[in-house]
Every structure is written in structure tokens, then in C-alpha cells.
C-alpha atoms as a PDB file:
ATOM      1  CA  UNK A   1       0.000   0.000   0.000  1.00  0.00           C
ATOM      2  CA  UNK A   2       1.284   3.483  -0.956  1.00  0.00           C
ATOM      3  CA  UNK A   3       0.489   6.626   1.464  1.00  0.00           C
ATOM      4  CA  UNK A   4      -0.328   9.585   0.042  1.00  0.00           C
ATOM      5  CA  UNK A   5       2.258  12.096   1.750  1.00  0.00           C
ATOM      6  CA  UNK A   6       2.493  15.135  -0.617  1.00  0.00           C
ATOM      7  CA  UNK A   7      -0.198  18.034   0.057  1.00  0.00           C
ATOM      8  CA  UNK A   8      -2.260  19.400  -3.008  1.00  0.00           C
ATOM      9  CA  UNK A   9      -0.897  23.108  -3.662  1.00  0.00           C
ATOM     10  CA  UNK A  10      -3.899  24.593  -2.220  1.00  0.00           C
ATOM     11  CA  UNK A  11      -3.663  22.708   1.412  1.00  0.00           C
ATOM     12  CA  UNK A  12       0.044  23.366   1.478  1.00  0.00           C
ATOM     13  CA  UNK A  13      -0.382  27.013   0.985  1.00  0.00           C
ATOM     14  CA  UNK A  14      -3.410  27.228   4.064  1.00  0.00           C
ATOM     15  CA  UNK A  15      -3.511  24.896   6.859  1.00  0.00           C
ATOM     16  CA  UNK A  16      -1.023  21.232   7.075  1.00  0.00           C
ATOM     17  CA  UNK A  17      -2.962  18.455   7.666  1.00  0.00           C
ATOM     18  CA  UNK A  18      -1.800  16.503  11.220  1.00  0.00           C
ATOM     19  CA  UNK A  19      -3.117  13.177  11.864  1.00  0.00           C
ATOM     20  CA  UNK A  20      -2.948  12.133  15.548  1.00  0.00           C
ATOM     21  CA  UNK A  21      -2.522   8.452  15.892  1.00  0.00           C
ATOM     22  CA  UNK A  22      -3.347   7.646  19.839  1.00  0.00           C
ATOM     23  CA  UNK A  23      -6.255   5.497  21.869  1.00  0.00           C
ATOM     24  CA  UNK A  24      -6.393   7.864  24.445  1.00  0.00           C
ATOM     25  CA  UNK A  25      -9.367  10.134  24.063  1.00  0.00           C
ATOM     26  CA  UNK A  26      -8.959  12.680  26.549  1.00  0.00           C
ATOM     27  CA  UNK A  27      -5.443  13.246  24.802  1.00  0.00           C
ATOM     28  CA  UNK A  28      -6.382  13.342  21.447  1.00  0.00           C
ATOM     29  CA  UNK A  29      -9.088  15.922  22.351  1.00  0.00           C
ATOM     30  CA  UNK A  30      -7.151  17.989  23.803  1.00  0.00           C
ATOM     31  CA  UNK A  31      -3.995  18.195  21.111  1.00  0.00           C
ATOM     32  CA  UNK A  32      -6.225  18.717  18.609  1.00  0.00           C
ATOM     33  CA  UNK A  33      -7.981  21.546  19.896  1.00  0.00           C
ATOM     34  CA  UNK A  34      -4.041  22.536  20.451  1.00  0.00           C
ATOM     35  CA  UNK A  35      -3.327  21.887  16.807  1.00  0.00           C
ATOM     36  CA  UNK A  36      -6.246  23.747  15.769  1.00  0.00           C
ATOM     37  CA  UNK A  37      -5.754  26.799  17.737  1.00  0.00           C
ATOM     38  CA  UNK A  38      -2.223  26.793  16.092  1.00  0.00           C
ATOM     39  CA  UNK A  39      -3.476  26.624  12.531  1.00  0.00           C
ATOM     40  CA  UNK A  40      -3.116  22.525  11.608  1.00  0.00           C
ATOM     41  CA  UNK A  41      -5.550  20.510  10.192  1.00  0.00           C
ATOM     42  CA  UNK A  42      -6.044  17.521  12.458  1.00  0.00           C
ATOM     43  CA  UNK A  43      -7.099  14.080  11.607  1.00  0.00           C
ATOM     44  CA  UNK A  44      -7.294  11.733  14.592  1.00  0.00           C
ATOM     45  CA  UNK A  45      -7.186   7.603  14.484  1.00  0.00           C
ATOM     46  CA  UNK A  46      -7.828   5.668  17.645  1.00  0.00           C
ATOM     47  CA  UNK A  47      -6.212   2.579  16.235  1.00  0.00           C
ATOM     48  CA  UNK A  48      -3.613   1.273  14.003  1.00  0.00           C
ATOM     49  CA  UNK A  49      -6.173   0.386  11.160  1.00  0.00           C
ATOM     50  CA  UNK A  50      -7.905   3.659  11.177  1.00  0.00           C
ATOM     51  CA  UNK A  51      -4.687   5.187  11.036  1.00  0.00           C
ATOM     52  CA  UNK A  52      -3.193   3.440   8.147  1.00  0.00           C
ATOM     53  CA  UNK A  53      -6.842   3.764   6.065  1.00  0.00           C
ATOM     54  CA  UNK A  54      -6.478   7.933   6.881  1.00  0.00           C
ATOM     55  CA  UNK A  55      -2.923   7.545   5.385  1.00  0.00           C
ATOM     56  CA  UNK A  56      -3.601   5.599   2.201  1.00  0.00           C
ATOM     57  CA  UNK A  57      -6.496   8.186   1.361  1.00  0.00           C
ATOM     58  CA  UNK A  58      -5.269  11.473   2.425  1.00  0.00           C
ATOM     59  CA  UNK A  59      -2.406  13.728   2.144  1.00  0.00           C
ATOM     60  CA  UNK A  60      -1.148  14.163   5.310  1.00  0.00           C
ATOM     61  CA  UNK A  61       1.733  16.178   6.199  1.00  0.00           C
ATOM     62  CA  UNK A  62       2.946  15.171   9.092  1.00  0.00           C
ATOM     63  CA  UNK A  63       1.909  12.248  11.686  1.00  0.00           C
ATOM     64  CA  UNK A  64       2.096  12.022  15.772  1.00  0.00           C
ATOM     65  CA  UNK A  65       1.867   8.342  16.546  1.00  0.00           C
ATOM     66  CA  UNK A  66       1.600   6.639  20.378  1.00  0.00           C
ATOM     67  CA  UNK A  67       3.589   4.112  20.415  1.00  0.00           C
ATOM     68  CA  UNK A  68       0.872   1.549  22.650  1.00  0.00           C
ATOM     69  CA  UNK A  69      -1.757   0.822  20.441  1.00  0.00           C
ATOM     70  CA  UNK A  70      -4.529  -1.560  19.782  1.00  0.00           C
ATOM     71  CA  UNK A  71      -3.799  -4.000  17.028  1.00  0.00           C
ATOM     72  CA  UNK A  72      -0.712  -3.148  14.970  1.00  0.00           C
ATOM     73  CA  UNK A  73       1.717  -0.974  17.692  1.00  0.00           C
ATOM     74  CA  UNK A  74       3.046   2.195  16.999  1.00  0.00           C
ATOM     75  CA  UNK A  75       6.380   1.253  16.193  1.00  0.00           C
ATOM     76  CA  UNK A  76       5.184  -1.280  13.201  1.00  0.00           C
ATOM     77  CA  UNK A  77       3.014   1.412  12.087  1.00  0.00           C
ATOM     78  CA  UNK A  78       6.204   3.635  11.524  1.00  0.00           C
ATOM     79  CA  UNK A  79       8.410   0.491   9.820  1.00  0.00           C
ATOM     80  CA  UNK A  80       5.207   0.296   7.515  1.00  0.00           C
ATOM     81  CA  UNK A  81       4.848   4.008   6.379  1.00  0.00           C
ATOM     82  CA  UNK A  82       8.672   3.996   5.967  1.00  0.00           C
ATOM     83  CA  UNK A  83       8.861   1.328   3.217  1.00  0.00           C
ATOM     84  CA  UNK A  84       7.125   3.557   0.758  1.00  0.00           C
ATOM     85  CA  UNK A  85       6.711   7.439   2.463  1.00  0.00           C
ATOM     86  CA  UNK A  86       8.807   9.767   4.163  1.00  0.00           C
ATOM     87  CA  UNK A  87       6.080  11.564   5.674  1.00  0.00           C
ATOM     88  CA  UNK A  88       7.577  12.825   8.530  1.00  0.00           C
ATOM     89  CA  UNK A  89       6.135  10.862  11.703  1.00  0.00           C
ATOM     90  CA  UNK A  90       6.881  12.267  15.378  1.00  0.00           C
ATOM     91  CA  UNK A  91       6.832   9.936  18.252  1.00  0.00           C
ATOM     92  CA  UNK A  92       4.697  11.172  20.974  1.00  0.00           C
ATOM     93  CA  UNK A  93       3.961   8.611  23.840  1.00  0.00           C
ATOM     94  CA  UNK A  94       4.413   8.066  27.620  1.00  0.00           C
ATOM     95  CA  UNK A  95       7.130   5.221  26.932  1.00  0.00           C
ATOM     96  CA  UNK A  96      10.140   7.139  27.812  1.00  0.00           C
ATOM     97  CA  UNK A  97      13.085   4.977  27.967  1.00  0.00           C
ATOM     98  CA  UNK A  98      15.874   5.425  25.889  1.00  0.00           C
ATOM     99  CA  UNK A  99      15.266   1.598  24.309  1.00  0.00           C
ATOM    100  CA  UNK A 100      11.841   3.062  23.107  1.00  0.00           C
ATOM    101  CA  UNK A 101      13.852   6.610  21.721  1.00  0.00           C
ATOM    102  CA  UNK A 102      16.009   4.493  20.063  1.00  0.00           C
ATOM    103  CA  UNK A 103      14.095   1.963  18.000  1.00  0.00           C
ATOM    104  CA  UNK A 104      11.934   4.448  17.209  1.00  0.00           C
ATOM    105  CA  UNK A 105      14.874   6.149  15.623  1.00  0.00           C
ATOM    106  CA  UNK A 106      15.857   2.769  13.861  1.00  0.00           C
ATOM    107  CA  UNK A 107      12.554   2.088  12.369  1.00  0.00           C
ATOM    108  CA  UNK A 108      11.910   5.713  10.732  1.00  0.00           C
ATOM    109  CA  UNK A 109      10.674   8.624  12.814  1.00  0.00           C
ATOM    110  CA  UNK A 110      11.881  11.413  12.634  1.00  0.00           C
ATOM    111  CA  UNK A 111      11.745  12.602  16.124  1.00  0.00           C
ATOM    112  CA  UNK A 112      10.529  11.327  19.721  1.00  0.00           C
ATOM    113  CA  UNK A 113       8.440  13.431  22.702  1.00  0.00           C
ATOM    114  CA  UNK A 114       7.996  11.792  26.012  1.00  0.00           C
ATOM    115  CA  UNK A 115       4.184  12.571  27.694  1.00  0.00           C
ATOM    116  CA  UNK A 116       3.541  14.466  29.340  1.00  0.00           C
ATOM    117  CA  UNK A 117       5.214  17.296  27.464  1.00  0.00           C
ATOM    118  CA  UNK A 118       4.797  20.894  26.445  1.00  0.00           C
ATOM    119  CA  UNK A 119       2.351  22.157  23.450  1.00  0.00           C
ATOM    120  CA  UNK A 120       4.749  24.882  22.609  1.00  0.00           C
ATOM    121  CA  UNK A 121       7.951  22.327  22.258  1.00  0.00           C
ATOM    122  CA  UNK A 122       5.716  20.194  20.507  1.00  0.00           C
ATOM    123  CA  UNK A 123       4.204  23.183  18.040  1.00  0.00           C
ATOM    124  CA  UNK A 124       8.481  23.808  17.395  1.00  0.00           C
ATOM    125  CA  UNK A 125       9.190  20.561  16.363  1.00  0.00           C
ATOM    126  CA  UNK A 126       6.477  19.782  14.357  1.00  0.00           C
ATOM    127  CA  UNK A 127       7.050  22.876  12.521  1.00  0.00           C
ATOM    128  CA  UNK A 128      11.294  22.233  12.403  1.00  0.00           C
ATOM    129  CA  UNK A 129      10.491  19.148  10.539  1.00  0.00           C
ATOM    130  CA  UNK A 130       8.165  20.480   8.147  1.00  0.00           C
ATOM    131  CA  UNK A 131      10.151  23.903   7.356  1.00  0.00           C
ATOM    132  CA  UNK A 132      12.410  21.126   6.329  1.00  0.00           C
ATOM    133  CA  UNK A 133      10.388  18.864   4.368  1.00  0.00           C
ATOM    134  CA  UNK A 134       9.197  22.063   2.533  1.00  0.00           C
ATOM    135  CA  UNK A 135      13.160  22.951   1.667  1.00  0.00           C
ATOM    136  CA  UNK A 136      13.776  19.354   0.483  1.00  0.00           C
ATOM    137  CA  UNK A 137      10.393  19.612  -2.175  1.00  0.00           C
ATOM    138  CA  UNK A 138      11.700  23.415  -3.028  1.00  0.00           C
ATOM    139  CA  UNK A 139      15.272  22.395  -4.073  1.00  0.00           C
ATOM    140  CA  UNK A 140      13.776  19.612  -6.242  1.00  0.00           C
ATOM    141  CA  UNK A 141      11.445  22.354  -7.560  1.00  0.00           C
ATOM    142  CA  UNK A 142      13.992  24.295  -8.615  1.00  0.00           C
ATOM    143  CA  UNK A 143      16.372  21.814  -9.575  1.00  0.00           C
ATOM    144  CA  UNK A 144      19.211  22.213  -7.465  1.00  0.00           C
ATOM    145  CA  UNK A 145      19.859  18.289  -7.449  1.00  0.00           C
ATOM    146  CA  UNK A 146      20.794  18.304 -10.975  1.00  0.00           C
ATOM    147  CA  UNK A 147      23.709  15.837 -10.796  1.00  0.00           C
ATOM    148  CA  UNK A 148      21.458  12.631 -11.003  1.00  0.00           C
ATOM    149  CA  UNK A 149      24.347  10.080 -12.021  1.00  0.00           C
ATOM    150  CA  UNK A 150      24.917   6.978 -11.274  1.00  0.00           C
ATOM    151  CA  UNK A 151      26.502   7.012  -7.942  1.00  0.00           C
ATOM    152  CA  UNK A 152      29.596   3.584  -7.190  1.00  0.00           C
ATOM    153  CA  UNK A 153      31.503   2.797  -4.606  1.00  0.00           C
ATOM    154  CA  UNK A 154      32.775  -0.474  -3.591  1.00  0.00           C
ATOM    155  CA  UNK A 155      30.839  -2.871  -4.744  1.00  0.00           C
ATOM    156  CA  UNK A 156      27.770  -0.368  -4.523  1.00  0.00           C
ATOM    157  CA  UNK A 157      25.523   1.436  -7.424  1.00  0.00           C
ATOM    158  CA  UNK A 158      23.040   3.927  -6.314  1.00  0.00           C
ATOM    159  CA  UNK A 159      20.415   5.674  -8.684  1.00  0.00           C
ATOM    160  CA  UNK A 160      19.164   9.216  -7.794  1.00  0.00           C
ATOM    161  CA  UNK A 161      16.595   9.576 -10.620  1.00  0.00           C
ATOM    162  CA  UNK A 162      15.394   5.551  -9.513  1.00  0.00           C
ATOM    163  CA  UNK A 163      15.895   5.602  -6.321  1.00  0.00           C
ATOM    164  CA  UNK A 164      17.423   2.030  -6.668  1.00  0.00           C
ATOM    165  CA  UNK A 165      20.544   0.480  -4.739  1.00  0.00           C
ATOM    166  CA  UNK A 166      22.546  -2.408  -5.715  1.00  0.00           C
ATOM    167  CA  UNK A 167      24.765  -4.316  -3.758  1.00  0.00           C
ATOM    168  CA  UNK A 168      27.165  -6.157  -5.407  1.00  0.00           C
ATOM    169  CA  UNK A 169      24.201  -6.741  -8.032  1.00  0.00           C
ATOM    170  CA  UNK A 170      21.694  -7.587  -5.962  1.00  0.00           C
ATOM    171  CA  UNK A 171      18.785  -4.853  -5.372  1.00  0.00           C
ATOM    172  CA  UNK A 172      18.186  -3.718  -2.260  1.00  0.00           C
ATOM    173  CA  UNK A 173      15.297  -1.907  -0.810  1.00  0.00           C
ATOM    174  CA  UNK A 174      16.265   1.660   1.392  1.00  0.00           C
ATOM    175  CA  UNK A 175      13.558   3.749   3.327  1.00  0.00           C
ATOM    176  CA  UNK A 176      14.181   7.324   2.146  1.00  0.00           C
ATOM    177  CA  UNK A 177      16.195   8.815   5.102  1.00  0.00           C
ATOM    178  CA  UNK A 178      18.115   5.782   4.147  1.00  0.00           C
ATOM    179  CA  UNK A 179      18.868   6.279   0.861  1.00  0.00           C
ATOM    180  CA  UNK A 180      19.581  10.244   1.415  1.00  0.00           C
ATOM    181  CA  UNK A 181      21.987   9.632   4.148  1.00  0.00           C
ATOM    182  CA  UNK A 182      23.758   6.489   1.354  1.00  0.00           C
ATOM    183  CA  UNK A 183      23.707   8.909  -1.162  1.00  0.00           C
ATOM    184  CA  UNK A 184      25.601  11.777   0.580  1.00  0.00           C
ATOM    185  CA  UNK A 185      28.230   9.279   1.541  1.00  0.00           C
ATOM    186  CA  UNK A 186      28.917   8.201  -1.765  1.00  0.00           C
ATOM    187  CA  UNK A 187      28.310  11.481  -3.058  1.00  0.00           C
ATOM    188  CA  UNK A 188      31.976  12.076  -0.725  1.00  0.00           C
ATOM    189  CA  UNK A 189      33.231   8.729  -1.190  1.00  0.00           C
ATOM    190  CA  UNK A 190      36.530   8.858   1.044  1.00  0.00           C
ATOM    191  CA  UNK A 191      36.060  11.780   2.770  1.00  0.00           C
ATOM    192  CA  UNK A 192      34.956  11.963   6.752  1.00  0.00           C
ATOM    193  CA  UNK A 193      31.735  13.771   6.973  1.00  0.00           C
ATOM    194  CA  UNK A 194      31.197  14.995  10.564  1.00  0.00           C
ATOM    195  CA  UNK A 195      28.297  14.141  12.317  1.00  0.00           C
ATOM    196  CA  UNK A 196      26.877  18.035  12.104  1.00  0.00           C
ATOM    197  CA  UNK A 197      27.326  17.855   8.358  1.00  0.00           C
ATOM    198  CA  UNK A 198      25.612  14.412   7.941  1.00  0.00           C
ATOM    199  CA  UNK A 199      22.622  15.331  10.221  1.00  0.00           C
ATOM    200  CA  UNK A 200      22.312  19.044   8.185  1.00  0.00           C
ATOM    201  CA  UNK A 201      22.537  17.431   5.257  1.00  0.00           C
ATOM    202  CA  UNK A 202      20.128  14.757   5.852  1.00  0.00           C
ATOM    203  CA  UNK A 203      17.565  15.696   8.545  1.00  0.00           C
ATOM    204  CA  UNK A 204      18.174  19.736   8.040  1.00  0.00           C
ATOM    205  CA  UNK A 205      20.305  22.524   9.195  1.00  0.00           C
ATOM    206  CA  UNK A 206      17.447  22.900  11.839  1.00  0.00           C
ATOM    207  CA  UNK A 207      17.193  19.681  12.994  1.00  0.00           C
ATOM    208  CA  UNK A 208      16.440  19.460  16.955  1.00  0.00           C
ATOM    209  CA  UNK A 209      15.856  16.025  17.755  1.00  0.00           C
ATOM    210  CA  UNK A 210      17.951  12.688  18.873  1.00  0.00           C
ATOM    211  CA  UNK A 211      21.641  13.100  17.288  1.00  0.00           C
ATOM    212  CA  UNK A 212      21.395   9.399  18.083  1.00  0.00           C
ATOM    213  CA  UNK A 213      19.745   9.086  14.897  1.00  0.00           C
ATOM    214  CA  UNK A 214      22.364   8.975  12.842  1.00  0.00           C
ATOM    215  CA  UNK A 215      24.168   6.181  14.108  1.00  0.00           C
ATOM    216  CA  UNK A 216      20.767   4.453  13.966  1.00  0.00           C
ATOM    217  CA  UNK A 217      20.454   4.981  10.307  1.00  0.00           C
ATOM    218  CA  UNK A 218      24.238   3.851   9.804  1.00  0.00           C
ATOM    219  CA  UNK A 219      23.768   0.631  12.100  1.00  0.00           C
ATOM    220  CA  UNK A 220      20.478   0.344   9.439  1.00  0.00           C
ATOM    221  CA  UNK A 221      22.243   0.509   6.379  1.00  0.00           C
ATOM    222  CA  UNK A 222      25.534  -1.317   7.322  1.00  0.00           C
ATOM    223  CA  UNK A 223      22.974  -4.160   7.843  1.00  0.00           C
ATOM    224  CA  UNK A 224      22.151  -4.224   4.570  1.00  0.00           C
ATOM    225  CA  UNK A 225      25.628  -3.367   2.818  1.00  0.00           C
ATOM    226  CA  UNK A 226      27.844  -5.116   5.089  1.00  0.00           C
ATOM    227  CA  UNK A 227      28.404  -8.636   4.958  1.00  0.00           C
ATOM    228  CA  UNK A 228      29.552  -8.384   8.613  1.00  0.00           C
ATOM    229  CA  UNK A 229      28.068  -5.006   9.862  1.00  0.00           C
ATOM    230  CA  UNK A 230      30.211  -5.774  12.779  1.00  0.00           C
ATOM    231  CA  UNK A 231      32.905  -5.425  11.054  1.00  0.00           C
ATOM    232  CA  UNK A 232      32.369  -2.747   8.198  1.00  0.00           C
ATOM    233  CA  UNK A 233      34.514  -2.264   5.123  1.00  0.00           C
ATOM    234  CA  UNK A 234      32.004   0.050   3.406  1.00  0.00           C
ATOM    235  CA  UNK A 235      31.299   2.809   6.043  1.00  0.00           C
ATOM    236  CA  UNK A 236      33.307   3.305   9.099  1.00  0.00           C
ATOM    237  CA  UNK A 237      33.397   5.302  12.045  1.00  0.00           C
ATOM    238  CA  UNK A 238      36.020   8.296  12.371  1.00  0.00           C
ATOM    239  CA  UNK A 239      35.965   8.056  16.247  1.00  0.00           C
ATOM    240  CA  UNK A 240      34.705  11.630  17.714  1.00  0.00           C
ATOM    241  CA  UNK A 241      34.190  13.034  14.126  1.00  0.00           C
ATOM    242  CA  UNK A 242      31.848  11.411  11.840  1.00  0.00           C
ATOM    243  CA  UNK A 243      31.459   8.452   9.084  1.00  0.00           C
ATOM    244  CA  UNK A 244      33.272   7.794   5.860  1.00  0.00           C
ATOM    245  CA  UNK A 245      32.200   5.627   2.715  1.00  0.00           C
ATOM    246  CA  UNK A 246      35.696   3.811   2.216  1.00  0.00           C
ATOM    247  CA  UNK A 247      37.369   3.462  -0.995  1.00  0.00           C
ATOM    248  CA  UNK A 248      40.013   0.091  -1.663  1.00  0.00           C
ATOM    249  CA  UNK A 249      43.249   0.593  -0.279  1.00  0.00           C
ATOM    250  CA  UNK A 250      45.318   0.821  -3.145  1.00  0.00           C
ATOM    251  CA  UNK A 251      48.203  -0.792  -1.488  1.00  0.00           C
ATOM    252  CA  UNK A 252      46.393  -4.074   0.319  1.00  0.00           C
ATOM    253  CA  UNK A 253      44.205  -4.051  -3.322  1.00  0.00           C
ATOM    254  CA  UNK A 254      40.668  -4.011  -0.695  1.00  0.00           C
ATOM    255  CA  UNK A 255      39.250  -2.752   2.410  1.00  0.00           C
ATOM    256  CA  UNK A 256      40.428  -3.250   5.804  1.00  0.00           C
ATOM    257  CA  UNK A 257      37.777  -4.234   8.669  1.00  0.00           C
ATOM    258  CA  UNK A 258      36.847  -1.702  11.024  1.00  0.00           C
ATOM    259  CA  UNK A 259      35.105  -2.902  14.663  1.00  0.00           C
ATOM    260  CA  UNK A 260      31.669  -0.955  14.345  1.00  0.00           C
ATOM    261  CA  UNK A 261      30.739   1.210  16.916  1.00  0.00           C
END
């Protein structure tokens, strides 16, 4: 199933559509009446089906999902929007550990908010993510990503204008966060990109959520490119700075191991 997460002109230039994905009444009620005082549109689904029928048939712009629901939970909700939209999707639930920040993080959202929390913080971030989602559409717009080559590195193809990835010849399937943050790698193939760089690049000059983030997507795609993500050859860690897509050692004639981290 395909969600439908870019807005009609008209609805992008008046209010974004919200949809609220949470069981808890009382809660929804009051963050919408939140939402609407601050000029969203709000959609709300008490349940995991609901919410994924609201998604296939409307274009949302941005989702808050609970992470305890009835049926489906939140966090397979999120792995399931992510394997064909990168509607941005903002944890919101009472769960506050760090496990629950940080599989969030691994399966796709964007950012997390522990309940109880403040409208005002929540009103930022919502808006962070979309001023950023709005620059990603406007540079396409105006066709600042003109340089839609093939992308190589080691074994790996990547396809802008496809968005396709090969390993070693073998398709593989990348969430788009995924394939952004593979892309700007190979777009610097041997070069450390620091972590500020990545996460601007990637998630936004404004971004304000988990840093942690970034190693999650890494961790993500190693496990798919590395045939020990333990021990990558294709992207390593630059201890203290940032990541680097390696190229073959000229000397050795390959890559060396690294210990992830």
C-alpha cells in the first residue's frame, strides 16, 4: 500500500494536515484543539487500522503516533509508512526509555516526545520538521539536485533519478532517510563527513531532535551493505568526528575491517 504524503498546492499554501494516531481520548481531544488553535488541520485515528486507512487516502503532512496501540503498535506502524513514504512521523507517547527513543529512531521517525510534554515544544518541532520537508520539495522544484548520475563505490551502485541500490548486483530496498543519508556518503566517497554535516545534510540545518539518529540509520544501512556489519569495510566510524564511505586501499588491493561502533 502506498500513502499519500504530498499536500495538493492549495492545502500546502493554508492549513497542514496533522493526523494524531493515539487510543487515548482525553489526549487526542485535547492536542487537537491545540493543533487547531495553532493553525493545523487535524485528523485523529484511535487505532492502528484507522490510522493506516487515513494515510492511504489522504495527504497528510505530518503524523504524531503513540507508540501503545490496539492491534498493529506504533512502532510497526512507523516500519510500515517507511517502506514507501517519508512523511515525517513524530513519536509522541508516555514510553520514555531510551530503548523506546532508540528503536523508534531505527525504524523511521523522525523525532521522539515523552508525555507528558509541552504544546509549545511540541508546536516547534512539528514545525522544524516540516520547514524542512518544505526545503527538500523546493530544491527539487527548482532543480538544485541536478547531478542525477549513477553514484559507485565499492561494490555499490546507487540511482538518484530511480531511487534504486545495488549491492554487489543484488537490489536492495532503502527507506528514504536511508537512501539520502547512502547517497551523501557516496556522493563524498573517502572523505569523513562529521556528524553536524551528515545530520544538516540529511535531517536539516534545523534539525532538533535525537543526534542518536544517525548512528541508527548507519547501524540500518551497514545491515544491509555489510556482509559483517560488525565489522564494516564500506562505512566506518572516524571516532569523535563522523562516518566515511571507504574506498580500496590501493596498497592491500581491498578494504580493511573496522570494529563498528
Amino acid at each position: 500500500m502506498t500513502y499519500k504524503n504530498i499536500p495538493s498546492k492549495e492545502s500546502s499554501l493554508k492549513s497542514p494536515t496533522a493526523l494524531v494516531v493515539d487510543d487515548e481520548e482525553s489526549f487526542t481531544e485535547a492536542l487537537t484543539l491545540g493543533l487547531e488553535r495553532e493553525g493545523f488541520r487535524v485528523l485523529v485515528a484511535n487505532d492502528s487500522v484507522t490510522a493506516l486507512e487515513l494515510l492511504a487516502h489522504n495527504p497528510i503532512d505530518i503524523v504524531l503516533l503513540d507508540l501503545m496501540l490496539p492491534g498493529i503498535s506504533g512502532i510497526d506502524i512507523c516500519r510500515e509508512i517507511r517502506q514507501s513514504s517519508d512523511v515525517p512521523v513524530i513519536v509522541v507517547t508516555a514510553k520514555s526509555s531510551e530503548v523506546d527513543a532508540v528503536v523508534s529512531l531505527e525504524v523511521g521517525a523522525d523525532d521522539y516526545v515523552s508525555k507528558p510534554y509541552r504544546l509549545k515544544e511540541l508546536i516547534a518541532r512539528m514545525r522544524a520538521v516540516l520547514r524542512r520537508k518544505s526545503d527538500e520539495g523546493s530544491q527539487k522544484e527548482l532543480g538544485y539536485q541536478v547531478d542525477t548520475g549513477i553514484l559507485t563505490g565499492e561494490g555499490v551502485r546507487l540511482d538518484p533519478d530511480r531511487h534504486r541500490v545495488w549491492v554487489d548486483d543484488i537490489e536492495i530496498l532503502l527507506p528514504p532517510k536511508e537512501f539520502k543519508l547512502l547517497r551523501v556518503l557516496l556522493e563524498n566517497k573517502g572523505r569523513v563527513l562529521e556528524r553536524h554535516v551528515l545530520l544538516e545534510r540529511v535531517w536539516g540545518y534545523d534539525y532538533e531532535g535525537d543526534p542518536r539518529t544517525l548512528d541508527v540509520h548507519v547501524k540500518r544501512i551497514r545491515s544491509k551493505l555489510e556482509a559483517d556489519p560488525g565489522r564494516p569495510l564500506r562505512i566506518t566510524t572516524i571516532r569523535g568526528v563522523g562516518y566515511r564511505f571507504e574506498e580500496p586501499h590501493k596498497k592491500s588491493g581491498g578494504l580493511v575491517p573496522q570494529e563498528s561502533n
